[in-house]
C-alpha atoms as a PDB file:
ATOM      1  CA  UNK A   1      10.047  23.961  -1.612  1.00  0.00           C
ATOM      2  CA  UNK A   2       8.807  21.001  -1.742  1.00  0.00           C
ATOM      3  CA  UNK A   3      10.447  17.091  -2.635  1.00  0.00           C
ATOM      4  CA  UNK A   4       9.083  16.805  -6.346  1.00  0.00           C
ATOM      5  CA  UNK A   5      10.307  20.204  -7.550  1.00  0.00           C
ATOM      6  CA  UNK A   6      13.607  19.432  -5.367  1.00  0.00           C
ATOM      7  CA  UNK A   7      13.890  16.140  -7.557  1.00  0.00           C
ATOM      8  CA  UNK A   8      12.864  17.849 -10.744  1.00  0.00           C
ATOM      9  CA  UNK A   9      15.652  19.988 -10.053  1.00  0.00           C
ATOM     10  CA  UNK A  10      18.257  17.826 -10.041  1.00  0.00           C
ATOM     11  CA  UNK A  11      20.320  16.116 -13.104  1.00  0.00           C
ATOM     12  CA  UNK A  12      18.981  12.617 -13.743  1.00  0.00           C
ATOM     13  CA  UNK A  13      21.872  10.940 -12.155  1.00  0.00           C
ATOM     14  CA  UNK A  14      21.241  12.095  -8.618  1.00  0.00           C
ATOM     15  CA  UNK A  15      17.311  12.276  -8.798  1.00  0.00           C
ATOM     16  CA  UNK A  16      17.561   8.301  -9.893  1.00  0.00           C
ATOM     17  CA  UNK A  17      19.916   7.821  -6.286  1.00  0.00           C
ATOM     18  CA  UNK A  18      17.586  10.120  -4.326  1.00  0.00           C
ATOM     19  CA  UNK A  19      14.714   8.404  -5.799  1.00  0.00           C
ATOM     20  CA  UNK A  20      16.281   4.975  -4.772  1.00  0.00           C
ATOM     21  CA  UNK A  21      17.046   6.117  -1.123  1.00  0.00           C
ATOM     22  CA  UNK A  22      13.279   7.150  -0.601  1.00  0.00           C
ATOM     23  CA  UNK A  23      12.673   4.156  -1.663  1.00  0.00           C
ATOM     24  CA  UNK A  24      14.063   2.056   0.243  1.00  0.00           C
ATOM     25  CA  UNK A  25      13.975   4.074   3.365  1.00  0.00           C
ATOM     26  CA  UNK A  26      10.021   3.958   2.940  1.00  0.00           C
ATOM     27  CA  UNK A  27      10.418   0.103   2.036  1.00  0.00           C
ATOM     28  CA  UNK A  28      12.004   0.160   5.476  1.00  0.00           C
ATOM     29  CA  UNK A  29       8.896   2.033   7.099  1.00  0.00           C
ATOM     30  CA  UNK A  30       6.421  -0.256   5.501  1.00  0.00           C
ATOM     31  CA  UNK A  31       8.806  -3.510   6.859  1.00  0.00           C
ATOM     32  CA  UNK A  32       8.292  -2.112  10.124  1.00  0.00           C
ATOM     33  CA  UNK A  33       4.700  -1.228  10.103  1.00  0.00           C
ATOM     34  CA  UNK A  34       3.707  -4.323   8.832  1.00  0.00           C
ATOM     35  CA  UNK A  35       6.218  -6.460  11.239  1.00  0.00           C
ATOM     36  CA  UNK A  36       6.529  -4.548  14.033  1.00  0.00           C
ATOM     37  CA  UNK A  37       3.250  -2.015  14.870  1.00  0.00           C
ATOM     38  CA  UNK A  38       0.474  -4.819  14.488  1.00  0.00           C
ATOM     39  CA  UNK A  39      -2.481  -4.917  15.940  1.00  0.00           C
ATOM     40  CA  UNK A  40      -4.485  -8.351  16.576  1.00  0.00           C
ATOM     41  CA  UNK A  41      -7.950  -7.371  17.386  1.00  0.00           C
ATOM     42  CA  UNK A  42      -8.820 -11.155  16.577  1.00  0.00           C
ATOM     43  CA  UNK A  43      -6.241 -14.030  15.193  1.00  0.00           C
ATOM     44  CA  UNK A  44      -7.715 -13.767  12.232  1.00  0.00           C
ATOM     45  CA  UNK A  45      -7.663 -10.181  11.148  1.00  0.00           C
ATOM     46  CA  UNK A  46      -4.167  -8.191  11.163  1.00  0.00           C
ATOM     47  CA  UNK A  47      -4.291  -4.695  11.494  1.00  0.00           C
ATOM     48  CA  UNK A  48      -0.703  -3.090   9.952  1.00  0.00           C
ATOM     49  CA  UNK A  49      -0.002   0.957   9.046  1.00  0.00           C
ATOM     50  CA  UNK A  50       2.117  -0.229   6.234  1.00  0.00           C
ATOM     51  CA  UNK A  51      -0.326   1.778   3.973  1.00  0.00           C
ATOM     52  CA  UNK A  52       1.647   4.887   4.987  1.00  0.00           C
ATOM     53  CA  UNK A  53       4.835   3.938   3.046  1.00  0.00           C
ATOM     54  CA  UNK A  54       2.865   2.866   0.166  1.00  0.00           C
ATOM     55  CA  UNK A  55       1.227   5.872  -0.096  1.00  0.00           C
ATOM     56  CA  UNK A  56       4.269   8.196   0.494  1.00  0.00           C
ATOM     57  CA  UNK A  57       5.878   6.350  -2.422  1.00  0.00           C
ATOM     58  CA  UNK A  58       2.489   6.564  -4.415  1.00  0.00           C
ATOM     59  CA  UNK A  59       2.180  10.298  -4.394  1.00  0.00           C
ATOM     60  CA  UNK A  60       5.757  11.461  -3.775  1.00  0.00           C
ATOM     61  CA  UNK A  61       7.843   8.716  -6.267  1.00  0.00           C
ATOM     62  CA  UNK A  62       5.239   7.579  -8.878  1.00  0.00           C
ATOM     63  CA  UNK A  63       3.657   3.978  -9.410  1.00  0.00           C
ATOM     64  CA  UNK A  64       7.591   2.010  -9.873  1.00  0.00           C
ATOM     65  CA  UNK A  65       8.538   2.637  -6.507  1.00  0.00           C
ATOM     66  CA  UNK A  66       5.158   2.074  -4.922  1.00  0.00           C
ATOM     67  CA  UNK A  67       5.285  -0.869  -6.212  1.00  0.00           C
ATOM     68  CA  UNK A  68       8.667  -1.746  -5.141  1.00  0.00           C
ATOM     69  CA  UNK A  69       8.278  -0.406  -2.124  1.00  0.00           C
ATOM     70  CA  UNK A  70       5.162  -2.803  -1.205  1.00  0.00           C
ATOM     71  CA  UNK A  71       6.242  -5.783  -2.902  1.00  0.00           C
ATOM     72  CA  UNK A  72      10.203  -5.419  -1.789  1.00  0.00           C
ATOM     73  CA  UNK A  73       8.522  -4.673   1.833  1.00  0.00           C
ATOM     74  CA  UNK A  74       5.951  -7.759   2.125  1.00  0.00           C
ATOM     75  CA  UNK A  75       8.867 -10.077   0.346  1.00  0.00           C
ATOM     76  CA  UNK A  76      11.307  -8.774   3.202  1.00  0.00           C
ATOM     77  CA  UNK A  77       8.793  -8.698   6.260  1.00  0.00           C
ATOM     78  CA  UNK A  78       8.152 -12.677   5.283  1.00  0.00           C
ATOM     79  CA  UNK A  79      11.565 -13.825   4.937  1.00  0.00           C
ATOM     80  CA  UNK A  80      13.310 -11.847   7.922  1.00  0.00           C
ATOM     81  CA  UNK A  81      10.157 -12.299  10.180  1.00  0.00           C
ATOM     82  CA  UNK A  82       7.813 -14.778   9.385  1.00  0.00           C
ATOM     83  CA  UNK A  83       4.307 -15.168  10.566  1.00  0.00           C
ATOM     84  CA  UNK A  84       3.674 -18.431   8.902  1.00  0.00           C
ATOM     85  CA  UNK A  85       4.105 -19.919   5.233  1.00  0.00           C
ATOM     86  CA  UNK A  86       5.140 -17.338   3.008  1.00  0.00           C
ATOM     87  CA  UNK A  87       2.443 -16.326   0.685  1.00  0.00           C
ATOM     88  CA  UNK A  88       3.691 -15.327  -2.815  1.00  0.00           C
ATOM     89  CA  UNK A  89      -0.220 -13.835  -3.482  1.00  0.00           C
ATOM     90  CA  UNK A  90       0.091 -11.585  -0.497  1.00  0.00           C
ATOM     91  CA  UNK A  91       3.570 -10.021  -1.691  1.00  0.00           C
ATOM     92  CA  UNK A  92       1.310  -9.606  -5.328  1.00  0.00           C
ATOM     93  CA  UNK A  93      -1.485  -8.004  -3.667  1.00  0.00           C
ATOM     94  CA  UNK A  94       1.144  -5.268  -2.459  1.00  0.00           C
ATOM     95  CA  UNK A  95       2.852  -4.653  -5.838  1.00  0.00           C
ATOM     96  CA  UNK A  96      -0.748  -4.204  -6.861  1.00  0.00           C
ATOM     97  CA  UNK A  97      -1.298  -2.403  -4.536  1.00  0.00           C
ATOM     98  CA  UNK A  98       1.588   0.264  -4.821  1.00  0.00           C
ATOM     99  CA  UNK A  99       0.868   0.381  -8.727  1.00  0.00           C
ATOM    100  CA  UNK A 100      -3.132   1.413  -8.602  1.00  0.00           C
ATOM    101  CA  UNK A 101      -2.278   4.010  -6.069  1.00  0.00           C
ATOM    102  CA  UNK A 102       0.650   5.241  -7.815  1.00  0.00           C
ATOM    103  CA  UNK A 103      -0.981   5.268 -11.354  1.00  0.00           C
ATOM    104  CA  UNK A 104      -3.863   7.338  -9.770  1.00  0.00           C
ATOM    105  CA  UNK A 105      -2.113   9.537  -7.180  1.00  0.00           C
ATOM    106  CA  UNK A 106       0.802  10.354  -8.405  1.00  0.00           C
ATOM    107  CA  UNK A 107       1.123  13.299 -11.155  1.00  0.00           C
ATOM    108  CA  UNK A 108       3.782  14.296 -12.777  1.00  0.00           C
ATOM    109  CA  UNK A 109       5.612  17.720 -12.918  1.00  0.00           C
ATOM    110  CA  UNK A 110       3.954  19.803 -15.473  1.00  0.00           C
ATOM    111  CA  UNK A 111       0.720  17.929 -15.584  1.00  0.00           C
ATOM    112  CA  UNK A 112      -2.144  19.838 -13.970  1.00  0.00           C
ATOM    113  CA  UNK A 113      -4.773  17.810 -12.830  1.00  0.00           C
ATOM    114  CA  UNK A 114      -8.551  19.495 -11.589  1.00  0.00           C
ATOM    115  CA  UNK A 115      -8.403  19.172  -7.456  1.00  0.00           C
ATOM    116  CA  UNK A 116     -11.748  17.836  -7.408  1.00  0.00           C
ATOM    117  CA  UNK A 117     -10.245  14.714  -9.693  1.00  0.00           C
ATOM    118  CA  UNK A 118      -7.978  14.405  -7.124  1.00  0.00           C
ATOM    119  CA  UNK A 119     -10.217  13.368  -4.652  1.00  0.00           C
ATOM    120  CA  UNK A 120     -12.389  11.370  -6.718  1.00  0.00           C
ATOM    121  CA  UNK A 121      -8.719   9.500  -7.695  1.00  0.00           C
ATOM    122  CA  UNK A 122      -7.422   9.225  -4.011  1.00  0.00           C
ATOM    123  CA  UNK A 123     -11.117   7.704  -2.801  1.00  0.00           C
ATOM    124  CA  UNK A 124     -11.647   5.950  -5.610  1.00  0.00           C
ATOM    125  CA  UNK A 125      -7.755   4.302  -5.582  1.00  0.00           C
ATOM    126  CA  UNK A 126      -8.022   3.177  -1.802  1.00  0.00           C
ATOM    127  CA  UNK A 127     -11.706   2.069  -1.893  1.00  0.00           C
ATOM    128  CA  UNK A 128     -11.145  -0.162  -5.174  1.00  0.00           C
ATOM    129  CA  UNK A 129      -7.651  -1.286  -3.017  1.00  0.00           C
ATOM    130  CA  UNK A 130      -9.551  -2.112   0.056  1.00  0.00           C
ATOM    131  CA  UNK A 131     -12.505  -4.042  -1.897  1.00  0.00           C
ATOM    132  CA  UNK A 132     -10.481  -5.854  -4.454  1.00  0.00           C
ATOM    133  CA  UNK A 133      -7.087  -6.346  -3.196  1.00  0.00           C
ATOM    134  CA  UNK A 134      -7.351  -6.206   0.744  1.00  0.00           C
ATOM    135  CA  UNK A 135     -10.789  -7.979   1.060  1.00  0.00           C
ATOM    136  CA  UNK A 136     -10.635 -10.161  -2.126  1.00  0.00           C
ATOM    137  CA  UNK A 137      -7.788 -11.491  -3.343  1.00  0.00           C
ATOM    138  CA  UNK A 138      -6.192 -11.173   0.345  1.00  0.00           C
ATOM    139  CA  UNK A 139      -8.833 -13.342   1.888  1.00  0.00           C
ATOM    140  CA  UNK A 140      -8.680 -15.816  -0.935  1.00  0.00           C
ATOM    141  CA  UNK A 141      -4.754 -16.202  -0.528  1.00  0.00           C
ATOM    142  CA  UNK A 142      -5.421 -16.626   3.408  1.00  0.00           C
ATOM    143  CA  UNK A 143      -8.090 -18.920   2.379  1.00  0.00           C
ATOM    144  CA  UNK A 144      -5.690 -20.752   0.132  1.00  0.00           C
ATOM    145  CA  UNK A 145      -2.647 -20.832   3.091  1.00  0.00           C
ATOM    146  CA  UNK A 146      -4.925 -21.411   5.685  1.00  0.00           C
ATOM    147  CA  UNK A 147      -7.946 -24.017   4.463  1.00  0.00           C
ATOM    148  CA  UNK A 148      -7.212 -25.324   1.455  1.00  0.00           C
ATOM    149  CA  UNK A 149      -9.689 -27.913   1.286  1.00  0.00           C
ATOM    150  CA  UNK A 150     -12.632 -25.534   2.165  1.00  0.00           C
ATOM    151  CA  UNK A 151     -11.591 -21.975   0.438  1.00  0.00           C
ATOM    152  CA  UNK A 152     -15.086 -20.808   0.306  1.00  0.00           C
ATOM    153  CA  UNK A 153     -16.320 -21.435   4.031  1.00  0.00           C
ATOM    154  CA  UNK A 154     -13.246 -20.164   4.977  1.00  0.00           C
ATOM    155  CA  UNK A 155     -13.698 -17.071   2.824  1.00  0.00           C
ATOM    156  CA  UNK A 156     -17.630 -16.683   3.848  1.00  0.00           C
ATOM    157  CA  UNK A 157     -16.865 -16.691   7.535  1.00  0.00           C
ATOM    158  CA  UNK A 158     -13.750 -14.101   7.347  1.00  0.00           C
ATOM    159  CA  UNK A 159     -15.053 -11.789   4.990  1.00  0.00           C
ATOM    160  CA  UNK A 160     -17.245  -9.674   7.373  1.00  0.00           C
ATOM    161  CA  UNK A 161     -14.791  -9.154  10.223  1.00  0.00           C
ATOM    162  CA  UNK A 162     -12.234  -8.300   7.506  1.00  0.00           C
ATOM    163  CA  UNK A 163     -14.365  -6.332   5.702  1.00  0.00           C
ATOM    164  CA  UNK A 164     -14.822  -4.080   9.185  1.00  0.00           C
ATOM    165  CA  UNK A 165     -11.066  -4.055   9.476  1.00  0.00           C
ATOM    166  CA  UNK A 166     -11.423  -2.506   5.649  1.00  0.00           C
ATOM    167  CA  UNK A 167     -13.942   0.041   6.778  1.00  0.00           C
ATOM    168  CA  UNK A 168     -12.106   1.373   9.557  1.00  0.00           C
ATOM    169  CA  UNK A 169      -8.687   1.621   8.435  1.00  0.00           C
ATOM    170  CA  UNK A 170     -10.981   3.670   5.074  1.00  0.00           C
ATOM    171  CA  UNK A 171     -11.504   6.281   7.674  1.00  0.00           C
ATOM    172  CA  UNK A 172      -7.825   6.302   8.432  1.00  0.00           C
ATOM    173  CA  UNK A 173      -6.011   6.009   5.011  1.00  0.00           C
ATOM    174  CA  UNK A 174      -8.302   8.248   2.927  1.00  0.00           C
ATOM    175  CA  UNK A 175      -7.440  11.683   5.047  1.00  0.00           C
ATOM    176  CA  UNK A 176      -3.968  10.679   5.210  1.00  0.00           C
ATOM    177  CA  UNK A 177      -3.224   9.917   1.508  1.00  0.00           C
ATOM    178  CA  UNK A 178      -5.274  13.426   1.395  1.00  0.00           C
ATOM    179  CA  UNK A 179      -2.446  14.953   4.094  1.00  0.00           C
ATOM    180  CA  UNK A 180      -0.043  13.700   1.771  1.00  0.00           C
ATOM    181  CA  UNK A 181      -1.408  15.269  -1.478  1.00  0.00           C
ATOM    182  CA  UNK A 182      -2.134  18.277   0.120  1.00  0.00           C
ATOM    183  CA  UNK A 183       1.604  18.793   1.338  1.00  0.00           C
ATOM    184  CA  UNK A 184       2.730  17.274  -2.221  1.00  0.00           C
ATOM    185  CA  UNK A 185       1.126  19.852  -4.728  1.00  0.00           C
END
């Protein structure tokens, strides 16, 4: 049996407290994926798993807690450990984040949804996250923390070795997220 027809099953009281503990037990995953299991291939580029807990919360909790999960986890990661100025942009990029993915990837008990659209959902949901969030508005807010005077050189010369980073971790997240919906049906 699996964990949405084991929440379905319960009253509405529990379900909201077992829905709260996965919560914040993945909120504590993505804290230590995004704190603790970095990778530095260059200073400038930060290479984090914290996409696991956000899509564990995406598909298995629905868009709320994916969001709560990546904005309570960035918010947390830069106040208990930080790598710098906090960045109030960043910790929006992850709310983001969490929402898109959990408005496309998770689906709701009852509602039948065509496999084939759930493909199309999960590459669409991480490729429009990697391009717009991770590359865009991520750069810009490093570009804004980082070279304030000169956003747009700044943003020109670290957009191709982040946009690598993007490309690889792609190959990574998509057949995970599709792990995760496959073991989630």
């Amino acid at each position: 049996m699996d964990l949405r027809r084991k929440l379905d099953g319960l009253r509405p009281w529990p379900r909201r407290l077992v829905v709260m503990a996965l919560t914040a037990m993945l909120t504590a995953l993505y804290f230590v994926c995004d704190r603790l299991l970095v990778i530095y291939p260059v200073p400038s580029v930060k290479v984090t798993f914290a996409f696991l807990a956000i899509l564990a919360a995406a598909v298995w909790l629905g868009p709320v807690s994916a969001a709560l999960v990546g904005g309570l986890g960035d918010l947390l990661g830069s106040l208990l450990m930080p790598a710098g100025t906090p960045m109030p942009l960043l910790t929006v990029s992850a709310v983001l984040e969490g929402l898109i993915l959990g408005c496309l990837l998770f689906e709701r008990p009852g509602v039948h949804r065509r496999t084939s659209h759930r493909w199309l959902r999960l590459v669409g949901g991480t490729v429009g996250v990697a391009i717009l969030l991770h590359l865009l508005l991520n750069t810009f807010a490093l570009a804004l923390l980082f070279s304030p005077g000169a956003t747009l050189p700044y943003m020109a010369a670290a957009l191709p070795l982040r946009a690598a980073k993007e490309a690889v971790l792609l190959a990574v997240e998509i057949p995970v997220g599709a792990a995760l919906m496959a073991s989630h049906k």
